[in-house]
C-alpha atoms as a PDB file:
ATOM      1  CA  UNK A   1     -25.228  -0.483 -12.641  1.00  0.00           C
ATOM      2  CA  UNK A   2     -26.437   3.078 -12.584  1.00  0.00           C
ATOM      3  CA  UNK A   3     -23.933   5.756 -14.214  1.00  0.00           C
ATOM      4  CA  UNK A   4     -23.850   8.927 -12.373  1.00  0.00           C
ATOM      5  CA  UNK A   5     -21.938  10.467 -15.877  1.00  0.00           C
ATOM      6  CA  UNK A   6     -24.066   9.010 -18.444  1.00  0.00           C
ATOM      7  CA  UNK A   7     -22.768  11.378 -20.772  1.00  0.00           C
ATOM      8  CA  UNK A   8     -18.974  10.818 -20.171  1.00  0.00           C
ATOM      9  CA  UNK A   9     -20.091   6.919 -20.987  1.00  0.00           C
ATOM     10  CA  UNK A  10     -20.854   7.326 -24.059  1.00  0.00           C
ATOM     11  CA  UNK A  11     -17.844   9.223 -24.723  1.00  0.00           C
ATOM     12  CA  UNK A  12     -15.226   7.301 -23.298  1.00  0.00           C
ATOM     13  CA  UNK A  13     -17.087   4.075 -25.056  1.00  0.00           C
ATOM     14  CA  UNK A  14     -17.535   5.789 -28.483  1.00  0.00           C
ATOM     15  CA  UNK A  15     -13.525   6.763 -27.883  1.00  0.00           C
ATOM     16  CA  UNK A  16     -12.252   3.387 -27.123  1.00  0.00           C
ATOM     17  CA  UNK A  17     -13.804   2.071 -29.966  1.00  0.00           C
ATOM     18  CA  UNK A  18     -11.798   3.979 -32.549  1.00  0.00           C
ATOM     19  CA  UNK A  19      -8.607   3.008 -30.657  1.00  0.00           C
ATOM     20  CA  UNK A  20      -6.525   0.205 -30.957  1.00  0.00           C
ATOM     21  CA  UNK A  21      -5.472  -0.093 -27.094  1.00  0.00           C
ATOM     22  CA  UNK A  22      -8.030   2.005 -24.533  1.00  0.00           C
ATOM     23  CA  UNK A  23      -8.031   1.275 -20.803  1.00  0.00           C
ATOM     24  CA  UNK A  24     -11.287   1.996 -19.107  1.00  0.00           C
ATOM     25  CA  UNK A  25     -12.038   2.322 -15.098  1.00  0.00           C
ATOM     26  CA  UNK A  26     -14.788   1.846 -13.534  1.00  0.00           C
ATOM     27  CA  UNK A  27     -15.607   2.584 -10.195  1.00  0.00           C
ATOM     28  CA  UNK A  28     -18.716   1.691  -7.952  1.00  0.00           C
ATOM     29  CA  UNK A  29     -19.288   4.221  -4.964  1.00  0.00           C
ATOM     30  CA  UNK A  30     -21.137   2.843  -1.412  1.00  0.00           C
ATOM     31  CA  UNK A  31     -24.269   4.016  -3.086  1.00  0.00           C
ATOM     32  CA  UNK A  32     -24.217   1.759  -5.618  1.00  0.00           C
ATOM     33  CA  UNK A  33     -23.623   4.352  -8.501  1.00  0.00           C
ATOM     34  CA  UNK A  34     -20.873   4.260 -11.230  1.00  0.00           C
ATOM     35  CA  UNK A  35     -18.608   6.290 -12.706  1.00  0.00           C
ATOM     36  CA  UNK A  36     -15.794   5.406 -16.180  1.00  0.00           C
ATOM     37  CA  UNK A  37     -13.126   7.337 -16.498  1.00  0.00           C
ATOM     38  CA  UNK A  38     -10.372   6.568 -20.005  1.00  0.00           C
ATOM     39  CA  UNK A  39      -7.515   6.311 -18.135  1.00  0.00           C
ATOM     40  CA  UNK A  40      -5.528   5.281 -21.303  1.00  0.00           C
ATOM     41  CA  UNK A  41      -2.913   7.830 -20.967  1.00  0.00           C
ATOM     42  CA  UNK A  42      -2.326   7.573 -17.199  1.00  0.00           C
ATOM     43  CA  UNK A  43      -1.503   4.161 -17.362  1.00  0.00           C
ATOM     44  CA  UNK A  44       0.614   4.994 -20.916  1.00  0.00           C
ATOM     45  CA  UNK A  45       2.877   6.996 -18.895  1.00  0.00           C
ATOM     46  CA  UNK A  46       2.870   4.577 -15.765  1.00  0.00           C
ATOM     47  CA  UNK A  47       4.266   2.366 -18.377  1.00  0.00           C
ATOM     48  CA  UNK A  48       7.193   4.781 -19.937  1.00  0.00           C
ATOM     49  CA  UNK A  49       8.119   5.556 -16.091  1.00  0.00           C
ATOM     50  CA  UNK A  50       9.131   2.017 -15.225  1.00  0.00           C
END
């Protein structure tokens, strides 16, 4: 895989490993590159809407 945000990477990995519960997306453009996003919080309040 080749990360187009390198940098957010290593944030979002260092992050989720001080967490107890961390939800991670990745997505893979036509290009082939791939960005993370924590999306943790989105899917927290997904959750408390239902």
């Amino acid at each position: 895989m080749t990360f187009s945000n390198r940098e957010v990477l290593i944030e979002v990995l260092t992050h989720a490993r001080a967490q107890p519960r961390c939800i991670i997306e990745f997505t893979t453009d036509e290009d082939g590159e791939t960005t993370v996003a924590d999306i943790t919080n989105h899917v927290k309040q997904l959750e408390e809407m239902s």
